[in-house]
C-alpha atoms as a PDB file:
ATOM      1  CA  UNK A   1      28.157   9.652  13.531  1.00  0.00           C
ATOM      2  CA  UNK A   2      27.182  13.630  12.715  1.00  0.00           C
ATOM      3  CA  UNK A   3      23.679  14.679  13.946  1.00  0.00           C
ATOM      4  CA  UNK A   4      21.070  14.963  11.172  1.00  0.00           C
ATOM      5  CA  UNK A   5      21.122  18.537   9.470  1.00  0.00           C
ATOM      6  CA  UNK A   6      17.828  20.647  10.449  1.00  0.00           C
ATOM      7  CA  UNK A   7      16.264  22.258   7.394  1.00  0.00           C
ATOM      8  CA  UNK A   8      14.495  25.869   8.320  1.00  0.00           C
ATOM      9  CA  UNK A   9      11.333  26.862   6.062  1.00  0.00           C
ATOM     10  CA  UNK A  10      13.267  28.202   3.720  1.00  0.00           C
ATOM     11  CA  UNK A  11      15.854  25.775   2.667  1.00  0.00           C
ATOM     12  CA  UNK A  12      12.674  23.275   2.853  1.00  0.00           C
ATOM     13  CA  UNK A  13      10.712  25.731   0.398  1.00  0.00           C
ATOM     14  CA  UNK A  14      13.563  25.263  -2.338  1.00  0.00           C
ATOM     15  CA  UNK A  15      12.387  21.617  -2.993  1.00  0.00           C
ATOM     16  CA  UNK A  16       8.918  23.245  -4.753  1.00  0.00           C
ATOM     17  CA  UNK A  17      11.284  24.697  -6.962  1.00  0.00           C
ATOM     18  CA  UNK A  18      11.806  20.908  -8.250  1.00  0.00           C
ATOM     19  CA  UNK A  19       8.080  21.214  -9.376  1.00  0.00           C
ATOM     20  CA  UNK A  20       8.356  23.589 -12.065  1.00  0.00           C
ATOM     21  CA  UNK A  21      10.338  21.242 -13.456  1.00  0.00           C
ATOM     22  CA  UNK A  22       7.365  18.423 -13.904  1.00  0.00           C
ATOM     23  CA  UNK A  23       5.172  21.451 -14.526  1.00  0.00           C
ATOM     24  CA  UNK A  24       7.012  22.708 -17.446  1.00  0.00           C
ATOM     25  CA  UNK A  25       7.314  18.515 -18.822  1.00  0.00           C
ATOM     26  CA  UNK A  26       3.557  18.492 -18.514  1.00  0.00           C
ATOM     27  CA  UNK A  27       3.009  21.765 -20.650  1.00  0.00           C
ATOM     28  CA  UNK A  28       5.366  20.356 -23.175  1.00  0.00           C
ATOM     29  CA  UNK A  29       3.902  17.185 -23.532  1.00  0.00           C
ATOM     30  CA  UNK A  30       0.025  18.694 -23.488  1.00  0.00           C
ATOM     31  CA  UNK A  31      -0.806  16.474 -20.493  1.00  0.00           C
ATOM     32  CA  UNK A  32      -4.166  18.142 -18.116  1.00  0.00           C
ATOM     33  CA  UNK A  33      -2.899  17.155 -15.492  1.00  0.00           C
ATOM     34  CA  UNK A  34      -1.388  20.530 -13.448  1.00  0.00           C
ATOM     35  CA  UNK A  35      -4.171  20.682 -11.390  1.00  0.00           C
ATOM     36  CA  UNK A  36      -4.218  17.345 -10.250  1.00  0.00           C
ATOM     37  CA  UNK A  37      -0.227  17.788  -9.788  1.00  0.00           C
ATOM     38  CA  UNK A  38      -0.698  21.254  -7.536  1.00  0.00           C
ATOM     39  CA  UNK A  39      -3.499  19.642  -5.355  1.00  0.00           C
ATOM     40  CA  UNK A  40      -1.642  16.601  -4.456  1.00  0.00           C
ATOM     41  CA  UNK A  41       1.262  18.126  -3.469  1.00  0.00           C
ATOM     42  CA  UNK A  42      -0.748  20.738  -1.449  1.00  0.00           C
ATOM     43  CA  UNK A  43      -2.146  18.058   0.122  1.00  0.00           C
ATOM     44  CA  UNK A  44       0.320  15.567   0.529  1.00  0.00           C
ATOM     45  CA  UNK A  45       2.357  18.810   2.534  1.00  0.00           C
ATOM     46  CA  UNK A  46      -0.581  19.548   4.445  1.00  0.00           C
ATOM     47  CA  UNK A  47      -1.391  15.586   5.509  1.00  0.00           C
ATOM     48  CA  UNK A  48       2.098  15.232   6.456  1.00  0.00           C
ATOM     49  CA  UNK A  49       2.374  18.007   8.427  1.00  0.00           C
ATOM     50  CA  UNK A  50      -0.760  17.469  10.655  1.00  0.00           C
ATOM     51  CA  UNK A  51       0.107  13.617  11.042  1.00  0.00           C
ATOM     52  CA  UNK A  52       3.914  15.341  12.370  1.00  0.00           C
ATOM     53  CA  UNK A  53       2.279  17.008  15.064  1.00  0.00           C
ATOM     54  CA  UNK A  54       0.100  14.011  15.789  1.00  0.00           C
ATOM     55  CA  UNK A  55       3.270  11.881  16.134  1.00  0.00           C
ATOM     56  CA  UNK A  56       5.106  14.208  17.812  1.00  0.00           C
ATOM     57  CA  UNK A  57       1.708  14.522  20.329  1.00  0.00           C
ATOM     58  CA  UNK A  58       1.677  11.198  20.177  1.00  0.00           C
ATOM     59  CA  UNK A  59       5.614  10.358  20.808  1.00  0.00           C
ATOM     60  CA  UNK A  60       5.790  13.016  24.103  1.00  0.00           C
ATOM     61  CA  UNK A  61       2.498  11.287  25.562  1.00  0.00           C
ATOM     62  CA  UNK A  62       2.629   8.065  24.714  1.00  0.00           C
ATOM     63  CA  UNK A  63      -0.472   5.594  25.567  1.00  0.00           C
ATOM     64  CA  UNK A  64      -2.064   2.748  23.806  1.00  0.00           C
ATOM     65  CA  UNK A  65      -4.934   4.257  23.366  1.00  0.00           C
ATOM     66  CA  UNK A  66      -3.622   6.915  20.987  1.00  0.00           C
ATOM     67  CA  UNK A  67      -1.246   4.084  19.188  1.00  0.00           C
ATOM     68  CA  UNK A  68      -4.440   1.828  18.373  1.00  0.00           C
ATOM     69  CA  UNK A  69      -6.750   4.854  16.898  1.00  0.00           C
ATOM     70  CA  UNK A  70      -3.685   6.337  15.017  1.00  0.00           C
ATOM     71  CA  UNK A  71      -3.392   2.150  13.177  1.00  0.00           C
ATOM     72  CA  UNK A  72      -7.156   2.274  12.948  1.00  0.00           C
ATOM     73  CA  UNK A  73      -7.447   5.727  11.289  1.00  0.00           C
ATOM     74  CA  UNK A  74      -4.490   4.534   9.116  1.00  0.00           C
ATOM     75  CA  UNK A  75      -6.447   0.928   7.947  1.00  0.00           C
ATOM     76  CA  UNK A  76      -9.758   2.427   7.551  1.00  0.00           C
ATOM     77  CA  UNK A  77      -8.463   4.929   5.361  1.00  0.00           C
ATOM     78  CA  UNK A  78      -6.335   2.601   3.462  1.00  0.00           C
ATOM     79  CA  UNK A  79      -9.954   0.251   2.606  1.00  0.00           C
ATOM     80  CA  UNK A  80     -11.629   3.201   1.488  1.00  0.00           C
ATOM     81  CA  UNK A  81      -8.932   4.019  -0.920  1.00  0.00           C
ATOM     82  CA  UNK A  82      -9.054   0.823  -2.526  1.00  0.00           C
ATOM     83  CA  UNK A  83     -12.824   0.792  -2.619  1.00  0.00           C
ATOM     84  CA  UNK A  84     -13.355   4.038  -3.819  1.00  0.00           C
ATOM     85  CA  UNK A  85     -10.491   3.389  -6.699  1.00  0.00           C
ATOM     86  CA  UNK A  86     -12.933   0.264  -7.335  1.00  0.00           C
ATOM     87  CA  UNK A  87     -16.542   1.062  -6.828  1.00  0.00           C
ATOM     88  CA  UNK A  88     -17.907  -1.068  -8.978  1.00  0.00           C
ATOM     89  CA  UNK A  89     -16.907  -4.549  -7.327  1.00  0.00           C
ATOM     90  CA  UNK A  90     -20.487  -5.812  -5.733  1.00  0.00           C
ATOM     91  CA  UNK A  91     -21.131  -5.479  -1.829  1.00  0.00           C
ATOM     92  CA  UNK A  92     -19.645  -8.381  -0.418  1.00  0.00           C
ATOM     93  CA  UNK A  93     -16.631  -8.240  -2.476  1.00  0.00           C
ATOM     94  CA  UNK A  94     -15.833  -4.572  -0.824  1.00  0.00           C
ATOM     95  CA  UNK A  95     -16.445  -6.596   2.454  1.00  0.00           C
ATOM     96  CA  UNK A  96     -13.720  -9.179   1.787  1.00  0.00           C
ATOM     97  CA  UNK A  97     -11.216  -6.848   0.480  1.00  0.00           C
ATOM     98  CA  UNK A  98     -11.629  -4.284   3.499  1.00  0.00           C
ATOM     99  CA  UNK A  99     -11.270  -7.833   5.879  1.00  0.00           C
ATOM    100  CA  UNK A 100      -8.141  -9.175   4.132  1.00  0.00           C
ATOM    101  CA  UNK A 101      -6.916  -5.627   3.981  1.00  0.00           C
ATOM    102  CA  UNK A 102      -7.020  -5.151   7.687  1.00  0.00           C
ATOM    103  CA  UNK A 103      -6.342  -8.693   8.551  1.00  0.00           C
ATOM    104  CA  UNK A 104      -3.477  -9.057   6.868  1.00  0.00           C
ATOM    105  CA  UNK A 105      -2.021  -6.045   7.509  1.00  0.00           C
ATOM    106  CA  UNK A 106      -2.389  -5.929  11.425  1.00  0.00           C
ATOM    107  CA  UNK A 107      -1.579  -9.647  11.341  1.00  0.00           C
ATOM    108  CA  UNK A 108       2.306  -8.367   9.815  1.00  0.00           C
ATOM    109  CA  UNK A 109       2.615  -5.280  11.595  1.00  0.00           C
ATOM    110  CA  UNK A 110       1.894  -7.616  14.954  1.00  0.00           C
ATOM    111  CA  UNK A 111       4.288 -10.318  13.944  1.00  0.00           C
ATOM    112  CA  UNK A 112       7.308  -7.797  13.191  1.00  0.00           C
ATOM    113  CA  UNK A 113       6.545  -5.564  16.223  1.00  0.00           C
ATOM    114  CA  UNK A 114       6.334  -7.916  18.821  1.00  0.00           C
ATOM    115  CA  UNK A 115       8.196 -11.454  16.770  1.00  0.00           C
ATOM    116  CA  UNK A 116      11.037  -9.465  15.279  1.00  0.00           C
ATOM    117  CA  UNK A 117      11.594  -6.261  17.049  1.00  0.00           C
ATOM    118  CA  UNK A 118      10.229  -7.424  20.273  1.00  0.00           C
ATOM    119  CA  UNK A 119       8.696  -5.016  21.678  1.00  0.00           C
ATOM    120  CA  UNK A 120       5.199  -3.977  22.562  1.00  0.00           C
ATOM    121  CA  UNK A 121       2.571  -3.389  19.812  1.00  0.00           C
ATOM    122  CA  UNK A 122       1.248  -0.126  21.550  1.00  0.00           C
ATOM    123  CA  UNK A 123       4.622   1.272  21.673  1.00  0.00           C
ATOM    124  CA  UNK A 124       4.476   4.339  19.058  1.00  0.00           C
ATOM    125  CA  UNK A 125       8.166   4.836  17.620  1.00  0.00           C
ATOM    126  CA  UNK A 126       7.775   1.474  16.454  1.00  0.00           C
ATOM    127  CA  UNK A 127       4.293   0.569  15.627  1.00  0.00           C
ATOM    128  CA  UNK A 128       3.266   3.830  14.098  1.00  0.00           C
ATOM    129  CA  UNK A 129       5.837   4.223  11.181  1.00  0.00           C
ATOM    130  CA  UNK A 130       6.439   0.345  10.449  1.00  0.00           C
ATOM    131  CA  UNK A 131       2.657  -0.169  10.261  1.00  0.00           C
ATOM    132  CA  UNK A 132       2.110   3.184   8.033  1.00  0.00           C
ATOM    133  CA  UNK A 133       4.991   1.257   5.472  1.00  0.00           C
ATOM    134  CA  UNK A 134       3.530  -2.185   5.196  1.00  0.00           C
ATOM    135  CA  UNK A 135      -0.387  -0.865   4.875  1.00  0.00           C
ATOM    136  CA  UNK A 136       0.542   1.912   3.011  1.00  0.00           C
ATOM    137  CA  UNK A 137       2.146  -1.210   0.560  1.00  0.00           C
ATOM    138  CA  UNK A 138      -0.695  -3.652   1.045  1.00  0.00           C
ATOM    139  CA  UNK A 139      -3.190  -0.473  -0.197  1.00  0.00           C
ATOM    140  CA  UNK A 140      -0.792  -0.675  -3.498  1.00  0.00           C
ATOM    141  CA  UNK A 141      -1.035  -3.795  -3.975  1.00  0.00           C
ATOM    142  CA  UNK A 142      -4.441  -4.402  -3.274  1.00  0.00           C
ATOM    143  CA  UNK A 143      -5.423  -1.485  -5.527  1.00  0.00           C
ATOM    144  CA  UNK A 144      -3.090  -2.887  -8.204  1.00  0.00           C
ATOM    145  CA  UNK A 145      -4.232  -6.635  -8.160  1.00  0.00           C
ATOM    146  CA  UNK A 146      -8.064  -5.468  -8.552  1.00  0.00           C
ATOM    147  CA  UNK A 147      -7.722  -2.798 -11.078  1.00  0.00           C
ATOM    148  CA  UNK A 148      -5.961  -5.783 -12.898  1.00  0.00           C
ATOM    149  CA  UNK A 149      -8.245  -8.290 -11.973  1.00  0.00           C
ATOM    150  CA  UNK A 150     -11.124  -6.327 -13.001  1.00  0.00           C
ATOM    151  CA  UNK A 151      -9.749  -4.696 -16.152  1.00  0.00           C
ATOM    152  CA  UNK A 152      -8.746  -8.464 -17.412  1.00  0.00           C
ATOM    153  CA  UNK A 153     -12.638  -9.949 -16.622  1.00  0.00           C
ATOM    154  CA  UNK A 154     -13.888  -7.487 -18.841  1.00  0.00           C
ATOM    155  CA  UNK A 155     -11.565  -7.398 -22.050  1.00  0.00           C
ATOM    156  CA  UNK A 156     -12.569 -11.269 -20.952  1.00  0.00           C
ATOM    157  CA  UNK A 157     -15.957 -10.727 -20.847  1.00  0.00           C
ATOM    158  CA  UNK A 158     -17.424 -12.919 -24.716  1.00  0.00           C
ATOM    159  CA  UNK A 159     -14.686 -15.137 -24.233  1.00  0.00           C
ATOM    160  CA  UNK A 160     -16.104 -16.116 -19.546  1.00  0.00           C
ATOM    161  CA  UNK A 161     -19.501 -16.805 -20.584  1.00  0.00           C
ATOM    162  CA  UNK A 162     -18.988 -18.552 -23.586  1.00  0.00           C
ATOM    163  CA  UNK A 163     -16.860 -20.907 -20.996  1.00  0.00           C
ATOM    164  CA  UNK A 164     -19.960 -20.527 -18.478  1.00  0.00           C
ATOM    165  CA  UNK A 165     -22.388 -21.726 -21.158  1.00  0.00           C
ATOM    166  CA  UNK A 166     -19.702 -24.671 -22.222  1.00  0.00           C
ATOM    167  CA  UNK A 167     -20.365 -25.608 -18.679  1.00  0.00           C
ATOM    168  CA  UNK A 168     -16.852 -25.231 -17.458  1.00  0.00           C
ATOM    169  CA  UNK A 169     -17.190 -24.506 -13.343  1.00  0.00           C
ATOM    170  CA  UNK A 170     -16.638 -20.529 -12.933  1.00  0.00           C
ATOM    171  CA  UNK A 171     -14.277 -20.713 -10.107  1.00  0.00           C
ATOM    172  CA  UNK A 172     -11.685 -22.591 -12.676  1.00  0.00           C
ATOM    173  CA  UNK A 173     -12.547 -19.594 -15.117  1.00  0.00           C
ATOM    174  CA  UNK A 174     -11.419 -17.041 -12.887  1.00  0.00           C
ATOM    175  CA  UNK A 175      -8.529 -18.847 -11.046  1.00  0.00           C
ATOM    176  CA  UNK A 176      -6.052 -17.583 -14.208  1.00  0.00           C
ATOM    177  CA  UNK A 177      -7.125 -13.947 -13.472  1.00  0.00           C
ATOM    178  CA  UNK A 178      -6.600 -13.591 -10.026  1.00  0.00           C
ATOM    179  CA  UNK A 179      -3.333 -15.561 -10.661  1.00  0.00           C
ATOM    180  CA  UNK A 180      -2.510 -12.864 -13.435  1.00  0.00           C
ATOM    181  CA  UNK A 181      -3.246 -10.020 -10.877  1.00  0.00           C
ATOM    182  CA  UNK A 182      -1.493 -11.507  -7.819  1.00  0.00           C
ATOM    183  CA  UNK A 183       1.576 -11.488  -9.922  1.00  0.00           C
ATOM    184  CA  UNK A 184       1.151  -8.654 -11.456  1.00  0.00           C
ATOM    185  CA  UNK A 185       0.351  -6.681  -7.543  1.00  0.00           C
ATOM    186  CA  UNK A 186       3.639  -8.445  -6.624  1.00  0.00           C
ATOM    187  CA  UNK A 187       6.101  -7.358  -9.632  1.00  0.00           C
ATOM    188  CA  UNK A 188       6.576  -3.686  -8.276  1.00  0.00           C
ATOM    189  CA  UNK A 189       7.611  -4.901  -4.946  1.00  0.00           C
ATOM    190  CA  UNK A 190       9.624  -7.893  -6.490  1.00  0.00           C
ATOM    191  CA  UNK A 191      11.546  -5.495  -8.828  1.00  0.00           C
ATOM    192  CA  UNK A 192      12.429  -3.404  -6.101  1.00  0.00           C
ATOM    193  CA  UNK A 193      14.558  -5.910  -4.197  1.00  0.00           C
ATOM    194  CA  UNK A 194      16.085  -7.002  -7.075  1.00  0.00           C
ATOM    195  CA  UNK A 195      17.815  -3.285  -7.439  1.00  0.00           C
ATOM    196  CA  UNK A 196      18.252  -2.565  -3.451  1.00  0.00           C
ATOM    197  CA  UNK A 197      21.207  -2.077  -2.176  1.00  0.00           C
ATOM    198  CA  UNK A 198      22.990  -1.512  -5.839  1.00  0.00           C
ATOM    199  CA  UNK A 199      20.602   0.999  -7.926  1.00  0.00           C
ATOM    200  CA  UNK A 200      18.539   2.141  -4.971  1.00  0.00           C
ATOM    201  CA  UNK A 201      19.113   2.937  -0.831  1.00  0.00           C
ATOM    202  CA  UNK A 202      15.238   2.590   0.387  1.00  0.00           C
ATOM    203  CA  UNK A 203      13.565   5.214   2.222  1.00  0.00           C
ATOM    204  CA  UNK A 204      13.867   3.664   5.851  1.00  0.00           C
ATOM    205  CA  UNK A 205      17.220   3.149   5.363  1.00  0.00           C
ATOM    206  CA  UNK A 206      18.427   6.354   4.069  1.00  0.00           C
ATOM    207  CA  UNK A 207      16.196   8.267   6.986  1.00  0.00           C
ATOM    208  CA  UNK A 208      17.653   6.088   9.589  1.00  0.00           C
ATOM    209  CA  UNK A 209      20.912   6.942   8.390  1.00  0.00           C
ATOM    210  CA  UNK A 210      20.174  10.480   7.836  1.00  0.00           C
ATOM    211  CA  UNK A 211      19.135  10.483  11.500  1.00  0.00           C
ATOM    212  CA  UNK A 212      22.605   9.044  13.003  1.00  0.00           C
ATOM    213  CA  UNK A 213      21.702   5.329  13.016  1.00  0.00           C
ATOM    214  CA  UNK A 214      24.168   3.303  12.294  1.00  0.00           C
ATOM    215  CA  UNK A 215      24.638   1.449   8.293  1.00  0.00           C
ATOM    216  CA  UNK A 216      24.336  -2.090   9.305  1.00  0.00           C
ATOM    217  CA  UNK A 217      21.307  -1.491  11.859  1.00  0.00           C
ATOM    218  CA  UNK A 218      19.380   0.551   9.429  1.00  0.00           C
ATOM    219  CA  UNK A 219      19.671  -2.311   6.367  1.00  0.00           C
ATOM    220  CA  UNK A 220      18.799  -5.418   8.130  1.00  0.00           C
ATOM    221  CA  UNK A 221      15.820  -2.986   9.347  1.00  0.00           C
ATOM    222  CA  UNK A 222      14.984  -2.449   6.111  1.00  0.00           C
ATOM    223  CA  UNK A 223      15.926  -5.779   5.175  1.00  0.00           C
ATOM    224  CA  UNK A 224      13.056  -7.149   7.738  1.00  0.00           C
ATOM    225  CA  UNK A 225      10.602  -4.249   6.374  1.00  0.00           C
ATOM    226  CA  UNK A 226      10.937  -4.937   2.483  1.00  0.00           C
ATOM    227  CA  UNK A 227      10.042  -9.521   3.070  1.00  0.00           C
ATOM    228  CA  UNK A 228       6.946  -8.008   5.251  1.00  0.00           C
ATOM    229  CA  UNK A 229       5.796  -5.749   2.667  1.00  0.00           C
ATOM    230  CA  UNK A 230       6.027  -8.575   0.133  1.00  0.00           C
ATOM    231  CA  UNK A 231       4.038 -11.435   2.657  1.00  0.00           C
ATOM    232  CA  UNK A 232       1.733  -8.661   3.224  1.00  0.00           C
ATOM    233  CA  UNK A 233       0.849  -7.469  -0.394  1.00  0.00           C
ATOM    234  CA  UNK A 234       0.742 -11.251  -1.453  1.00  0.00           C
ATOM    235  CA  UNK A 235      -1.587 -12.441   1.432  1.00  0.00           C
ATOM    236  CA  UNK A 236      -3.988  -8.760   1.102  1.00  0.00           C
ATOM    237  CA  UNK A 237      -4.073  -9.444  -2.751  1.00  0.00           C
ATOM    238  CA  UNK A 238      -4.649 -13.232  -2.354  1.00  0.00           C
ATOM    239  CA  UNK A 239      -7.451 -13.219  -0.049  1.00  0.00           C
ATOM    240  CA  UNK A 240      -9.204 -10.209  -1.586  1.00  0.00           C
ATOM    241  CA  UNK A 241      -9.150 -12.349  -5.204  1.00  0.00           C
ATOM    242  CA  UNK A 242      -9.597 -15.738  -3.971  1.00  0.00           C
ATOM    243  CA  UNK A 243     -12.353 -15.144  -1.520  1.00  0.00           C
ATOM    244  CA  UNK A 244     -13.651 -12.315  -4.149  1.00  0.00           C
ATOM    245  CA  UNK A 245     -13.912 -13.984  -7.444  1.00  0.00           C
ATOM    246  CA  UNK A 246     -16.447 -16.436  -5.678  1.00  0.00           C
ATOM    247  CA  UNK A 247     -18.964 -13.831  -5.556  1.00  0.00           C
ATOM    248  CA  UNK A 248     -18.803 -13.073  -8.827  1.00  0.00           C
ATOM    249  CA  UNK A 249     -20.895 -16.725  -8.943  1.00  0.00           C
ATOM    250  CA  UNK A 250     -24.005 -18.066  -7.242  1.00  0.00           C
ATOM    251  CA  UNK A 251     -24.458 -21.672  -5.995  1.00  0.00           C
ATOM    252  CA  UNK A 252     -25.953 -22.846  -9.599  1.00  0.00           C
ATOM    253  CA  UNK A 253     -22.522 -21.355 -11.106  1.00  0.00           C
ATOM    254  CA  UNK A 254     -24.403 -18.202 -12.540  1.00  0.00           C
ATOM    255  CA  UNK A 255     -21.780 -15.789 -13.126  1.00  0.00           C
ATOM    256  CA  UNK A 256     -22.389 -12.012 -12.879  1.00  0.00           C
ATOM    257  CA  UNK A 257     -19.671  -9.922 -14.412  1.00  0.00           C
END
């Protein structure tokens, strides 16, 4: 296969050009959000730039050390995401979600690395991008799931404690929620395998391509990367709601929401 074409600055700089094109919708349409839109992609080009010459730091010298503070950087910042996107969820509910945020996603990045691939978990090429994919996922989904969650439990809110005062046991009341947000945290992922492979190439798979690998290898890669995403945004989004909603009630079924 032909060696991946290397784009200079300036070819790269044409891509911005694509912006005026988003800028010009949002002008039409009266939507405030330009500056938002010029920020984030300022810093979405400088993030990506300084975690390139981390990797490529990393890649040249590689040592487990610098492979387990690069995944720990990457989770912590990933739980304070979802808790700052949800800040009003009570102590020990941000506690649970940061654990079954971590837990979960180490747990999957562990299994594929060493299960699937087979190969060490401090070894960087692997471990690096594969774990920035399924956290950077389980962050979605978690963030999805609880903005849902929380959203529904307060268009809910007459309709909970007029069940609470009926007497009816508050973990059944909130059961349908966190059901309703689990499926709803799971949809985006769901609807994209539905359409891959026919309506979309994935991202993995069109840069392992890109980069000379060959068809077959790169699909069941991304094959193995899309069912971990899913286990990993189901089991993040199920423990943070299960283990969650029950502190949302005391031990005499008082129910604070």
């Amino acid at each position: 296969m032909n060696d991946i074409i290397s784009l200079n600055i300036g070819q790269f700089a044409l891509i911005y050009l694509l912006l005026l094109i988003v800028l010009f919708v949002m002008k039409k349409c009266k939507i405030n959000q330009t500056k938002l839109l010029v920020v984030a992609s300022i810093r979405m080009t400088v993030q990506l730039v300084l975690a390139g010459l981390v990797l490529t730091y990393i890649l040249q010298n590689p040592h487990p050390v610098f492979t387990i503070l690069y995944i720990m950087l990457m989770t912590g910042f990933a739980i304070y995401m979802v808790l700052q996107r949800n800040k009003t969820i009570n102590k020990r509910f941000k506690i649970i979600v940061g654990v079954s945020l971590a837990s979960s996603g180490i747990a999957i990045v562990c299994f594929f690395i060493m299960v699937v691939v087979g190969v060490s978990i401090f070894n960087p090429q692997y471990t690096i991008p594969i774990s920035g994919m399924i956290i950077g996922n389980a962050l979605t989904g978690v963030s999805l799931g609880l903005k849902t969650f929380n959203e529904n439990i307060k268009a809910h809110k007459m309709r909970i404690n007029t069940l609470v005062n009926m007497g009816v046991a508050p973990q059944k009341i909130l059961t349908p929620f966190a059901n309703q947000a689990i499926e709803t945290a799971l949809l985006p992922t769901l609807n994209s395998m539905l359409g891959m492979g026919i309506i979309s190439l994935p991202g993995m798979m069109t840069g392992q391509i890109l980069s000379g690998t060959m068809p077959m290898t790169a699909i069941l890669y991304q094959i193995a990367v899309i069912i971990a995403i899913c286990a990993v945004t189901c089991l993040a989004v199920f423990c943070s709601l299960f283990f969650g909603s029950r502190t949302l009630y005391n031990a005499r079924n008082q129910m604070s929401v």
